[in-house]
Protein backbone atom coordinates (compact mmCIF):
# COMPACT_ATOMS: atom_id res chain seq x y z
CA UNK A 1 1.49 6.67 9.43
CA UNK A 2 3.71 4.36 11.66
CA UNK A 3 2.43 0.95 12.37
CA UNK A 4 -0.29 -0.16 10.36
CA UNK A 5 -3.02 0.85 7.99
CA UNK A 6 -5.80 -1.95 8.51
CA UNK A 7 -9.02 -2.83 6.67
CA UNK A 8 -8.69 1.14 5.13
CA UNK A 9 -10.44 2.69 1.98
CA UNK A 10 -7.81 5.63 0.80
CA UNK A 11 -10.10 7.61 -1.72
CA UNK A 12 -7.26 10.17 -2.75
CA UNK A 13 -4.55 11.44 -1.57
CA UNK A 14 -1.63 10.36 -0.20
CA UNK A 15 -0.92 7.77 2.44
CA UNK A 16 2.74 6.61 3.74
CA UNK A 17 2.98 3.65 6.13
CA UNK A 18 6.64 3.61 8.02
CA UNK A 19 9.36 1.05 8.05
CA UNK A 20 8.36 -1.94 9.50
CA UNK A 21 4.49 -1.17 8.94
CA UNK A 22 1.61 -3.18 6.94
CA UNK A 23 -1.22 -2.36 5.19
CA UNK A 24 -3.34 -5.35 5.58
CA UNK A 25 -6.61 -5.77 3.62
CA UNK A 26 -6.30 -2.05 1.98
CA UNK A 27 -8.90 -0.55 -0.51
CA UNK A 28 -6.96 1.87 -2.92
CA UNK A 29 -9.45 4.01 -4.70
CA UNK A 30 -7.65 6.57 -5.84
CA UNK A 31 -4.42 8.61 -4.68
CA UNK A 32 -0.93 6.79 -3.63
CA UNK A 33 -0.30 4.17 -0.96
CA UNK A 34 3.26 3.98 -0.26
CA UNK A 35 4.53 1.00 2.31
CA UNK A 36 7.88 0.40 3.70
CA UNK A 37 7.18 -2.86 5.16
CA UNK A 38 4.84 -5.29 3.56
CA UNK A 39 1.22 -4.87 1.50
CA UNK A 40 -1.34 -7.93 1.93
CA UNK A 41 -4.36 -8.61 0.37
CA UNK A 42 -4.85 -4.89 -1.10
CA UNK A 43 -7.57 -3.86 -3.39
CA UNK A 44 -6.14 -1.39 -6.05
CA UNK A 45 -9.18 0.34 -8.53
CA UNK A 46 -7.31 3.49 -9.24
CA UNK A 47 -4.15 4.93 -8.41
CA UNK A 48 -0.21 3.62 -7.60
CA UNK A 49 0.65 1.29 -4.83
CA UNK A 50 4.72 1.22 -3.86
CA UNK A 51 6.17 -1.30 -1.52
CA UNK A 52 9.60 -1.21 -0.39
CA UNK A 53 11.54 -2.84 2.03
CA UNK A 54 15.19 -2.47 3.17
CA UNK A 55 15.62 0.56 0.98
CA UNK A 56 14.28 -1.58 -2.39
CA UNK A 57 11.88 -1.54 -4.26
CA UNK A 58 9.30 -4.76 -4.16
CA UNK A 59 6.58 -3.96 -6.57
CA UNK A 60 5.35 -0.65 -8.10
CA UNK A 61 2.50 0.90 -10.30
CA UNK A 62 0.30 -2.32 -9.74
CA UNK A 63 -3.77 -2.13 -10.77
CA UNK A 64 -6.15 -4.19 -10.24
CA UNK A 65 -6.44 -6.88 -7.55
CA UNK A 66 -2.69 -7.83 -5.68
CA UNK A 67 -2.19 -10.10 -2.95
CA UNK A 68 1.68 -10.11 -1.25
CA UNK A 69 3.88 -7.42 -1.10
């Protein structure tokens, strides 16, 4: 996904959001959220959430509740 992934529920699988992209206000159920940009106020019950930016790595395998990327 380029751009954005807004006020989304990912329930499994696997969701990429491009360079330059946010997921803002992101529910993450289950499955793998991968950003390469920036991850605000996400909701994590199950699953991995990876931010990177300029080719490092920010914050990986988080659970629970994270706000910032």
């Amino acid at each position: 996904m380029n751009g954005a992934a807004e006020y989304s529920v990912l329930n499994d699988g696997y969701q990429i959001v491009q360079m330059g992209g946010a997921a803002n206000q992101t529910t993450l159920n289950n499955g793998v959220l991968q950003v390469y940009g920036a991850a605000n106020d996400t909701t994590i019950k199950g699953g991995r959430l990876i931010v990177k930016k300029m080719g490092g790595r920010l914050c990986r395998y988080r659970k629970g509740r994270t706000t910032g990327g």
